[in-house]
PDB file of N, CA and C in Angstrom:
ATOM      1  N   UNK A   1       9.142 -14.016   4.508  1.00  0.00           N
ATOM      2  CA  UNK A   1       8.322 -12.838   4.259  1.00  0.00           C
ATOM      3  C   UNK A   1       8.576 -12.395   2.824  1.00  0.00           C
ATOM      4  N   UNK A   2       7.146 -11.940   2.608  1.00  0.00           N
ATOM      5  CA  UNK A   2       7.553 -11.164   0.859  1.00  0.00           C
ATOM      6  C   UNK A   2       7.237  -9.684   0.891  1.00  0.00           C
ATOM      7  N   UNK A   3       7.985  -9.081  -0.211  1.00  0.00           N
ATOM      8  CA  UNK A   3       7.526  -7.816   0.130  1.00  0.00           C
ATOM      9  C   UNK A   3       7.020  -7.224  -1.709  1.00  0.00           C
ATOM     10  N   UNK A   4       6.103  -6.434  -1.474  1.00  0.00           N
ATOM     11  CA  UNK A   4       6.591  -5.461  -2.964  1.00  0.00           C
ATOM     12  C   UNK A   4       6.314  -3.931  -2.277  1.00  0.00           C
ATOM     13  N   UNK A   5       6.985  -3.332  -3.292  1.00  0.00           N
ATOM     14  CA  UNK A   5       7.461  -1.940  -3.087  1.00  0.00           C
ATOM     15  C   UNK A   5       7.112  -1.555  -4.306  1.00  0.00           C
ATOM     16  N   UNK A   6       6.183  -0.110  -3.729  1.00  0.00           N
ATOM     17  CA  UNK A   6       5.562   1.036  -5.083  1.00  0.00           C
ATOM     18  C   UNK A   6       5.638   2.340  -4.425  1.00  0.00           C
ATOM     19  N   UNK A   7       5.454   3.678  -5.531  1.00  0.00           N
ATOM     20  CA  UNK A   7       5.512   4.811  -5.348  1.00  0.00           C
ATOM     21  C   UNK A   7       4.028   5.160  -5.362  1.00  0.00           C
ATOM     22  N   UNK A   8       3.499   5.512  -4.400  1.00  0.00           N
ATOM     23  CA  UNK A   8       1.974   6.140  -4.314  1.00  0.00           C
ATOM     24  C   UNK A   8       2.341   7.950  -3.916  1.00  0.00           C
ATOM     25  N   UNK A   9       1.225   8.407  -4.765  1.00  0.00           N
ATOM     26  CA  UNK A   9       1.648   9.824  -5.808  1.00  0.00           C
ATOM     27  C   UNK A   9      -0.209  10.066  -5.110  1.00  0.00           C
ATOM     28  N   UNK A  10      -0.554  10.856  -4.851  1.00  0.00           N
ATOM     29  CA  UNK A  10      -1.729  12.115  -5.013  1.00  0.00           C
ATOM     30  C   UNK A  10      -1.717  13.363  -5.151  1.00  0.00           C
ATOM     31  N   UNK A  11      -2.963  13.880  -5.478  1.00  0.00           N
ATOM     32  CA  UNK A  11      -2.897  15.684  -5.745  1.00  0.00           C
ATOM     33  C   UNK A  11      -2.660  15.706  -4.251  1.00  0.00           C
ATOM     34  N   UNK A  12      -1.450  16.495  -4.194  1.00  0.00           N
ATOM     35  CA  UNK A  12      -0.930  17.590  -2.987  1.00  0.00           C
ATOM     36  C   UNK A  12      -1.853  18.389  -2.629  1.00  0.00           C
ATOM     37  N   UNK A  13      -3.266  18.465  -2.663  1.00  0.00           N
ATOM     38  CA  UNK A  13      -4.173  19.502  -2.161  1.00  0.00           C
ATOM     39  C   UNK A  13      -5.298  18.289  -1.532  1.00  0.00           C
ATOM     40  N   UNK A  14      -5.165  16.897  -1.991  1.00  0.00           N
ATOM     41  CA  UNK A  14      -6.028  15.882  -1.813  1.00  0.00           C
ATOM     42  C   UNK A  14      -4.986  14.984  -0.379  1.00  0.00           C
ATOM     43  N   UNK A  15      -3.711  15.387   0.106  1.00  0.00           N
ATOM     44  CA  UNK A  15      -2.503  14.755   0.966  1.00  0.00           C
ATOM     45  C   UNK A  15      -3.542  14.350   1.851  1.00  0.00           C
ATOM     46  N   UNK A  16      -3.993  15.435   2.577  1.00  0.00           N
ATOM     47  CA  UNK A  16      -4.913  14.910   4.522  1.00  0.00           C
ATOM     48  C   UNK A  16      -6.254  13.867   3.906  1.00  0.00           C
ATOM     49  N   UNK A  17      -7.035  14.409   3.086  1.00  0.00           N
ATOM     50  CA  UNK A  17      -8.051  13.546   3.373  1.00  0.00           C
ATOM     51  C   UNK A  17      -7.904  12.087   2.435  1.00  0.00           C
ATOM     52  N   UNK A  18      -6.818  12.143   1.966  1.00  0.00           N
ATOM     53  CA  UNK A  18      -6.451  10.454   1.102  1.00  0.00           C
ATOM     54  C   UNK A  18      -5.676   9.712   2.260  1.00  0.00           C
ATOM     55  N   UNK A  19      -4.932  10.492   3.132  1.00  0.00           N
ATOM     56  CA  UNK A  19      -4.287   9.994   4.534  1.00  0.00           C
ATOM     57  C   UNK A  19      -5.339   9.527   5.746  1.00  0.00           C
ATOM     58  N   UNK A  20      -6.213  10.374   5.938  1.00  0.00           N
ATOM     59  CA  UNK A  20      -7.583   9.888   6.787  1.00  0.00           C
ATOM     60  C   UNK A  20      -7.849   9.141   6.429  1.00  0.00           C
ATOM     61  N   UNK A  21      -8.161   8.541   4.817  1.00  0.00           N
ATOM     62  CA  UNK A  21      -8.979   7.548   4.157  1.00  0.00           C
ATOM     63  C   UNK A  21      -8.177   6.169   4.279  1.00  0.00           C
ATOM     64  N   UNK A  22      -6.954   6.698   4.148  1.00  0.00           N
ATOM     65  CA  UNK A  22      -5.713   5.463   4.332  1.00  0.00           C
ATOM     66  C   UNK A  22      -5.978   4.761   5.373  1.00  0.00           C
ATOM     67  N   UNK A  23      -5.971   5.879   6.392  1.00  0.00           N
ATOM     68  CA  UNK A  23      -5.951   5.438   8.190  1.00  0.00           C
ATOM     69  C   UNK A  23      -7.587   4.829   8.539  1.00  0.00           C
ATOM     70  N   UNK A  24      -8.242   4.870   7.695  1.00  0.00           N
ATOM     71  CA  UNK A  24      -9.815   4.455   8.219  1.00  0.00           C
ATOM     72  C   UNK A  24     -10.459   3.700   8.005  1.00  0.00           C
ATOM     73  N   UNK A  25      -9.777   3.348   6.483  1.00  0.00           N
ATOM     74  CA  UNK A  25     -10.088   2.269   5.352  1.00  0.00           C
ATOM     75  C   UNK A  25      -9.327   1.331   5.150  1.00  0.00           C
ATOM     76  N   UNK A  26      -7.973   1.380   4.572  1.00  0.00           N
ATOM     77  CA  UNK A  26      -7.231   0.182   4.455  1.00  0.00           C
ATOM     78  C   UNK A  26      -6.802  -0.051   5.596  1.00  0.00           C
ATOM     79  N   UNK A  27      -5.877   0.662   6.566  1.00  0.00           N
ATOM     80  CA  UNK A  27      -5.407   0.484   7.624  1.00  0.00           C
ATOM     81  C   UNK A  27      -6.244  -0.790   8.523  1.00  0.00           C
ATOM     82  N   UNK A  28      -7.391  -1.064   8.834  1.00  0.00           N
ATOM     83  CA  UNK A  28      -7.970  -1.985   9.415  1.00  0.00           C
ATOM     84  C   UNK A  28      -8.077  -3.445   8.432  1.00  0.00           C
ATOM     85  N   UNK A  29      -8.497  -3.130   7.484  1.00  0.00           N
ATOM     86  CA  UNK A  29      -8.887  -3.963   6.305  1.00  0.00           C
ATOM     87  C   UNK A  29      -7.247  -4.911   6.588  1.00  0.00           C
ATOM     88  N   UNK A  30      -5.800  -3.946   6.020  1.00  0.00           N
ATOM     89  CA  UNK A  30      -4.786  -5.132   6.431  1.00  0.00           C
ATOM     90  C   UNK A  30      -4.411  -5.315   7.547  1.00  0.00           C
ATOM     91  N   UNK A  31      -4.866  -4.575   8.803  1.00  0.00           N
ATOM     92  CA  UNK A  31      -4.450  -5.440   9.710  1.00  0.00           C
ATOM     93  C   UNK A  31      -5.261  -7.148   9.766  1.00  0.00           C
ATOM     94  N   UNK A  32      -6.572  -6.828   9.318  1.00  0.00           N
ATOM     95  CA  UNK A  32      -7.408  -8.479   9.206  1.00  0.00           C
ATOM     96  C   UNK A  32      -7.142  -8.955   8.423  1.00  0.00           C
ATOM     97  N   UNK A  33      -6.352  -9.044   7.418  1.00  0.00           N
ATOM     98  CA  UNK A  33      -5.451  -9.433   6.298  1.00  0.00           C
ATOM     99  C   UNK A  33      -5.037 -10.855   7.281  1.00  0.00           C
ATOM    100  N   UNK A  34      -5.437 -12.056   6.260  1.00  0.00           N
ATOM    101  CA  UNK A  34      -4.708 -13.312   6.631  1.00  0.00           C
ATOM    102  C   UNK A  34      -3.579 -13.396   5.666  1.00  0.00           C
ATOM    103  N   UNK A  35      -3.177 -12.031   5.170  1.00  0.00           N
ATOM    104  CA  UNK A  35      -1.899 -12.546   4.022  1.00  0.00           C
ATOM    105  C   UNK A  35      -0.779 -11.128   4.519  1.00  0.00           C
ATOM    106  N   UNK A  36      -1.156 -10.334   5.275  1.00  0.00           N
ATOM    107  CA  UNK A  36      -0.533  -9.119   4.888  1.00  0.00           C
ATOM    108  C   UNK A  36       0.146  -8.986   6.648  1.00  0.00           C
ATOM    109  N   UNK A  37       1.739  -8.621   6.535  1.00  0.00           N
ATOM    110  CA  UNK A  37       2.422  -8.732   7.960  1.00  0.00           C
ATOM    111  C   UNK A  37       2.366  -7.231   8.273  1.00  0.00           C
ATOM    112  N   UNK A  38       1.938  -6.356   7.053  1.00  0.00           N
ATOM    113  CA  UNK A  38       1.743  -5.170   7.602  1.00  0.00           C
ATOM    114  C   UNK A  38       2.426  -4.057   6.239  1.00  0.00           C
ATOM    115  N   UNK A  39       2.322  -2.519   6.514  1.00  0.00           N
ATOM    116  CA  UNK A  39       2.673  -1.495   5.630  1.00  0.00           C
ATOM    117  C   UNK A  39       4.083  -0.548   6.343  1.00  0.00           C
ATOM    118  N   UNK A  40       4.840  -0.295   5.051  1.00  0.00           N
ATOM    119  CA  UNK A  40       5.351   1.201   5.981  1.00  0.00           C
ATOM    120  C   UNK A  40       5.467   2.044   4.793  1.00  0.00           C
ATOM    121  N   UNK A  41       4.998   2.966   5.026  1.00  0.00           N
ATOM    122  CA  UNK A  41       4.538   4.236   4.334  1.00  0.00           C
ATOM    123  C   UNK A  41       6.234   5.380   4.566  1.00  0.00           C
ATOM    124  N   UNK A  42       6.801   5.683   3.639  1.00  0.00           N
ATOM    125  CA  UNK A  42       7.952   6.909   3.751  1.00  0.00           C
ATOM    126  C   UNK A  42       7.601   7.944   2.843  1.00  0.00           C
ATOM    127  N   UNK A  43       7.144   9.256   3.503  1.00  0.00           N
ATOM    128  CA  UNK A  43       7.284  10.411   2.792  1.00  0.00           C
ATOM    129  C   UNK A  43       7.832  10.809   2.180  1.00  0.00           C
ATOM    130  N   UNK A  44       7.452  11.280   0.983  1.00  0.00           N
ATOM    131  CA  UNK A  44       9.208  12.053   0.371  1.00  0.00           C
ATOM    132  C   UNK A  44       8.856  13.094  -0.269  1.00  0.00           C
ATOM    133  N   UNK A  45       7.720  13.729   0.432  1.00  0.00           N
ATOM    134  CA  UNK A  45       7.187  15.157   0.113  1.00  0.00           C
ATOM    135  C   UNK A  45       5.920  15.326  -0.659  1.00  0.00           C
ATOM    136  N   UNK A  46       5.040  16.799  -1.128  1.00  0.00           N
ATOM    137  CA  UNK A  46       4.597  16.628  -2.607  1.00  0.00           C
ATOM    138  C   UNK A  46       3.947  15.476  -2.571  1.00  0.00           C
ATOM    139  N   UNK A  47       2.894  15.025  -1.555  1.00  0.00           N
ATOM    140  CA  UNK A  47       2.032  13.939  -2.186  1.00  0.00           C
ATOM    141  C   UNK A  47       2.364  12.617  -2.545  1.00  0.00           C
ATOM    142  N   UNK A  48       3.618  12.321  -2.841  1.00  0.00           N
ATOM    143  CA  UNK A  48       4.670  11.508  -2.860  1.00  0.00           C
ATOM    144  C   UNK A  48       4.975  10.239  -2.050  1.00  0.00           C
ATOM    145  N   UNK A  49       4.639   9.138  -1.827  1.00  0.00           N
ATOM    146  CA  UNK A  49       5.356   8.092  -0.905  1.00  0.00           C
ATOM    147  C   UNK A  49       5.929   6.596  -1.395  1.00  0.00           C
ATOM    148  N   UNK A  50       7.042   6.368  -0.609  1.00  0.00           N
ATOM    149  CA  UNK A  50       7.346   5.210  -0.674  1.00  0.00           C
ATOM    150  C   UNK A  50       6.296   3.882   0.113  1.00  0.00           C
ATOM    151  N   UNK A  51       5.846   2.887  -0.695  1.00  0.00           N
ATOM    152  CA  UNK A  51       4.999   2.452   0.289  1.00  0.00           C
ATOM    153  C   UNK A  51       5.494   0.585   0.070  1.00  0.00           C
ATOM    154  N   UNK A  52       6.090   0.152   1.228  1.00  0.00           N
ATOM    155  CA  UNK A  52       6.538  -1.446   1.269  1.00  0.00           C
ATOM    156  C   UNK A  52       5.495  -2.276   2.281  1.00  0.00           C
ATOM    157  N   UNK A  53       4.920  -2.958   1.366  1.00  0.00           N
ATOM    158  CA  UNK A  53       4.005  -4.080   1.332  1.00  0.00           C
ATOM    159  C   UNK A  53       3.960  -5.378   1.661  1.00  0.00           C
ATOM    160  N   UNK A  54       3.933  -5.921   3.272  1.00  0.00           N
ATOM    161  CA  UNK A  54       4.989  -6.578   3.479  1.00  0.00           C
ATOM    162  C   UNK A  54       4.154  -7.947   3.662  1.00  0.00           C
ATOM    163  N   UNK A  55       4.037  -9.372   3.056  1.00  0.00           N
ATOM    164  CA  UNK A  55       3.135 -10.504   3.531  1.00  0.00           C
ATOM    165  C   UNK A  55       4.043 -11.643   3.779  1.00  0.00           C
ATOM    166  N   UNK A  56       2.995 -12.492   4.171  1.00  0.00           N
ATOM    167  CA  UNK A  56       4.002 -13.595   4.496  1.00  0.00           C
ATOM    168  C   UNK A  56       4.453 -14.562   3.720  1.00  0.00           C
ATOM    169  N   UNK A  57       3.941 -14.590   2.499  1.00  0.00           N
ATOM    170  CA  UNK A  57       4.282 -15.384   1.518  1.00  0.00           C
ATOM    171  C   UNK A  57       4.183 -14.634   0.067  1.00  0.00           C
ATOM    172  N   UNK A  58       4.882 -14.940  -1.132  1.00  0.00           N
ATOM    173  CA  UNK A  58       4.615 -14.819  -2.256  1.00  0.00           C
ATOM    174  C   UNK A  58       3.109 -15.314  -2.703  1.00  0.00           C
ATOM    175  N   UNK A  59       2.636 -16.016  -2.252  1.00  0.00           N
ATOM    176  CA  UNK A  59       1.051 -16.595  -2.243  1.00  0.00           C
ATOM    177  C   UNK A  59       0.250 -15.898  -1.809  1.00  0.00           C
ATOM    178  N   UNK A  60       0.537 -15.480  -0.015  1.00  0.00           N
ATOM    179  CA  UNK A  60      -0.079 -14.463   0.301  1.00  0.00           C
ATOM    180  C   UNK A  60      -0.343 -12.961  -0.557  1.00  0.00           C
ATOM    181  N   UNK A  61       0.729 -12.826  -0.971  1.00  0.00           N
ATOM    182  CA  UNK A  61       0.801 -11.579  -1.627  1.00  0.00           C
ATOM    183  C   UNK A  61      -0.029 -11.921  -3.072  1.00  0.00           C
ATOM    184  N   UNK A  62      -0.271 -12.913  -4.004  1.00  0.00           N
ATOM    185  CA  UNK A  62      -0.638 -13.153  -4.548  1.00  0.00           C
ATOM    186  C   UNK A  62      -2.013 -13.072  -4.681  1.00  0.00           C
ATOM    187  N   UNK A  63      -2.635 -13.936  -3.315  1.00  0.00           N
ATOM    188  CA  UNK A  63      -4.063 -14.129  -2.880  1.00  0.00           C
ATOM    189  C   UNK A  63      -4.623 -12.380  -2.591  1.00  0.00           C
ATOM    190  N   UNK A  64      -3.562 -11.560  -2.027  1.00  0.00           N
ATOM    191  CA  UNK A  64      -4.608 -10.466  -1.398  1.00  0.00           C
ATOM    192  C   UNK A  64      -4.999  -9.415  -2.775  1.00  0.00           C
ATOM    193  N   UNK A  65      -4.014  -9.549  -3.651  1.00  0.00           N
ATOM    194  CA  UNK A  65      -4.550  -8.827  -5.401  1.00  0.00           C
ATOM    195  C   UNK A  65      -5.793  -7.974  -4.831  1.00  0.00           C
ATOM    196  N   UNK A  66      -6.966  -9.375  -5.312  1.00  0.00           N
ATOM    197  CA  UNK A  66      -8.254  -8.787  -5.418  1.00  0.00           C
ATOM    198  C   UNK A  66      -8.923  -8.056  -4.311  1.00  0.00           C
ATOM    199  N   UNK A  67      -8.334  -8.037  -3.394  1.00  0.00           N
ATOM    200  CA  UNK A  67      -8.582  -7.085  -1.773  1.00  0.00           C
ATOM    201  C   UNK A  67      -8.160  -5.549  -2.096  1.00  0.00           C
ATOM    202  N   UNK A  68      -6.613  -5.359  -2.623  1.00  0.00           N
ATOM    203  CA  UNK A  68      -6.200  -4.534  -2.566  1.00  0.00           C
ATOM    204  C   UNK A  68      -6.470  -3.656  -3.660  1.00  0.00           C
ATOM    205  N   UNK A  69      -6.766  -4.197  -4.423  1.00  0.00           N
ATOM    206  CA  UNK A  69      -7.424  -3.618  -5.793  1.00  0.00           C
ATOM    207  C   UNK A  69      -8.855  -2.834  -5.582  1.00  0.00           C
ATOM    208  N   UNK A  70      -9.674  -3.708  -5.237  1.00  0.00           N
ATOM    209  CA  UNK A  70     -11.078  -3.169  -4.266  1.00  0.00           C
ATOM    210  C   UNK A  70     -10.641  -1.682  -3.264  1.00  0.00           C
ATOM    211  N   UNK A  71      -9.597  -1.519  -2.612  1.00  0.00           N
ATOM    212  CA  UNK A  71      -9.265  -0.632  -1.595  1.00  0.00           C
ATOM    213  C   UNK A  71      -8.694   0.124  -2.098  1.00  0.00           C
ATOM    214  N   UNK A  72      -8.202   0.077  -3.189  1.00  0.00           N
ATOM    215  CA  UNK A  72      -7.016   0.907  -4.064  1.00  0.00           C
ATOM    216  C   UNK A  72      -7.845   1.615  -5.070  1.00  0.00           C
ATOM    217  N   UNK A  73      -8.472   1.134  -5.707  1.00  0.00           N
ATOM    218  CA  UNK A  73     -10.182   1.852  -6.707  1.00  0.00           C
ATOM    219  C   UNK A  73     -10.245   3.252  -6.089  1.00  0.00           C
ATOM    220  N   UNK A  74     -10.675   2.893  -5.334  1.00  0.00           N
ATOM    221  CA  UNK A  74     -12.030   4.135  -5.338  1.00  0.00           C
ATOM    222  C   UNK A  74     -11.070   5.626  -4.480  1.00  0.00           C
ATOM    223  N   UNK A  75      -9.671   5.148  -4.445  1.00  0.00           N
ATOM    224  CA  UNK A  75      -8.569   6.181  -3.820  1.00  0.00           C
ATOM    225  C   UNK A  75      -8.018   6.981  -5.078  1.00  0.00           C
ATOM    226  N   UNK A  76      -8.167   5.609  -6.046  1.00  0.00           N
ATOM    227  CA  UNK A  76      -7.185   6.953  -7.709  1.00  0.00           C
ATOM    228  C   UNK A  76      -8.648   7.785  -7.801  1.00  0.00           C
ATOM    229  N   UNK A  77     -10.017   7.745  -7.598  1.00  0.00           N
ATOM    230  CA  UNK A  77     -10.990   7.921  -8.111  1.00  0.00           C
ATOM    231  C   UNK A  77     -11.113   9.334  -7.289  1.00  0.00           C
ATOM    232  N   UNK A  78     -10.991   9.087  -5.902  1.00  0.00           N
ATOM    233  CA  UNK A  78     -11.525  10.077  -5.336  1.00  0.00           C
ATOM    234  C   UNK A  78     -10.120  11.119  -4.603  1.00  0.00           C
ATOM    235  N   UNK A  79      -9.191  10.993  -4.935  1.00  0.00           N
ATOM    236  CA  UNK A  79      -7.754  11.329  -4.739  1.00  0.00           C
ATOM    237  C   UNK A  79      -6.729  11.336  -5.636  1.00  0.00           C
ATOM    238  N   UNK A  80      -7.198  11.040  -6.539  1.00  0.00           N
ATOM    239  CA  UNK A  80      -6.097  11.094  -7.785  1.00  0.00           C
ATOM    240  C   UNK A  80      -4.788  10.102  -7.271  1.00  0.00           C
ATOM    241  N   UNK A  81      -5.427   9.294  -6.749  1.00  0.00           N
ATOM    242  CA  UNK A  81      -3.672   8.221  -6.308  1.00  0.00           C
ATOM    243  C   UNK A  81      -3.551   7.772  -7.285  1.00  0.00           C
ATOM    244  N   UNK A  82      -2.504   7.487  -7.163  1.00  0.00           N
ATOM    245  CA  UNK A  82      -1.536   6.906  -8.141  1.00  0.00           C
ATOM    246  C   UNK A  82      -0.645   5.673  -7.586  1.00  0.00           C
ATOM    247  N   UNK A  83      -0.354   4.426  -8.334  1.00  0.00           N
ATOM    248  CA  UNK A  83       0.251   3.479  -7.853  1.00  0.00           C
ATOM    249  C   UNK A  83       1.316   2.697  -8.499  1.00  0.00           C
ATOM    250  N   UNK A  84       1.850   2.813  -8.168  1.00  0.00           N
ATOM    251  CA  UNK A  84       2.919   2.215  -9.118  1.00  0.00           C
ATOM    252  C   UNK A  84       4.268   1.046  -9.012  1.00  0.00           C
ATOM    253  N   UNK A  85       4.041   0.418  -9.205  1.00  0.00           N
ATOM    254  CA  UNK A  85       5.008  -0.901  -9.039  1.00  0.00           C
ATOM    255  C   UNK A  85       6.297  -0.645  -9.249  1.00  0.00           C
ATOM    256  N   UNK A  86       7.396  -0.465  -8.355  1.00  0.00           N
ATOM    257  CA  UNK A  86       8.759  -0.635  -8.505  1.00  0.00           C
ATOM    258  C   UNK A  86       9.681  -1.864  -8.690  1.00  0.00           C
ATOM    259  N   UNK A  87       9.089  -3.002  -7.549  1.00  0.00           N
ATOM    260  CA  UNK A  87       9.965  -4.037  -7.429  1.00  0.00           C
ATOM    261  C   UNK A  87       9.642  -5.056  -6.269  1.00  0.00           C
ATOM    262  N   UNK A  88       9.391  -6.457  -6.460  1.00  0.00           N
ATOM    263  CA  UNK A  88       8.553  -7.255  -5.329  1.00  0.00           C
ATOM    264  C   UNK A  88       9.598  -8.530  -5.328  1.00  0.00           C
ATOM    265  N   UNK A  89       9.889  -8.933  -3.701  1.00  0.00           N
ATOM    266  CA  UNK A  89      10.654 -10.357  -3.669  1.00  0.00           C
ATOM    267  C   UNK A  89      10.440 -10.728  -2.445  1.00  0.00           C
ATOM    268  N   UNK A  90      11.346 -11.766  -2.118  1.00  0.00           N
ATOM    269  CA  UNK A  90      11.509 -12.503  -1.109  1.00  0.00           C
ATOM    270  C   UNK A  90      12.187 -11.447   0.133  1.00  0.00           C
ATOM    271  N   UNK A  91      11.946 -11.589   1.125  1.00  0.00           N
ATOM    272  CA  UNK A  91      12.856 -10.612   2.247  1.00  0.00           C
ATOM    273  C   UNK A  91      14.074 -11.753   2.479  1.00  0.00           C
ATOM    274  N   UNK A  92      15.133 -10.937   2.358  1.00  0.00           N
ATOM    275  CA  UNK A  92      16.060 -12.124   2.521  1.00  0.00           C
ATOM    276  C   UNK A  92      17.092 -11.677   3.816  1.00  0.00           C
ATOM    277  N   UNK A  93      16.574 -10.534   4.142  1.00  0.00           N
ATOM    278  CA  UNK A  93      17.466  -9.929   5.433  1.00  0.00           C
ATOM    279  C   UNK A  93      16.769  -9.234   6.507  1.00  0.00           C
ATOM    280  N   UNK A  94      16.361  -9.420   7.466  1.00  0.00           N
ATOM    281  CA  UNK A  94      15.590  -8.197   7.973  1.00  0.00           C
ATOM    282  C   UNK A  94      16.287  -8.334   9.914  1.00  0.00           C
ATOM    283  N   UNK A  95      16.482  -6.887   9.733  1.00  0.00           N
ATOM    284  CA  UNK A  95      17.604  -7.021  10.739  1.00  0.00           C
ATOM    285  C   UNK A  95      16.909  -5.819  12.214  1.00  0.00           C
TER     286      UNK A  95
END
């Protein structure tokens, strides 16, 4: 499994309906993901989240780019998200 890990940031007045949009829009989109094993989203207040990105391959993760980019658009646009790359690898433990 591969993972990358980013900080996704919105206006705190935009939190519920960028969360509906999450849950309505991408949420289905990666579950039909032939690359993606799934999301986990951690709060950390303030609009604020930790979000780990989890596929089954470095390839996979590679291939879904242009998916997630498409799904990720029109959220900084209409939510002020924000995305930001921390750090992406191999899962080398998962317990």
């Amino acid at each position: 499994m591969y993972s990358k890990i980013y900080w996704i940031g919105c206006d705190p007045q935009q939190t519920e309906k960028m969360m509906e949009h999450y849950d309505s829009v991408l949420t289905p989109a990666i579950r039909s993901s032939e690359h993606h094993v799934g999301h986990q989203m951690i709060d950390s207040g303030d609009g604020k989240w930790l979000l780990v990105s989890n596929y089954h391959s470095e390839a996979g993760a590679a291939a879904s780019v242009p998916m997630v980019q498409e799904l990720v658009k029109p959220m900084m646009e209409k939510f002020g998200m924000t995305l930001e790359p921390i750090t992406q690898g191999e899962v080398v433990r998962s317990i």
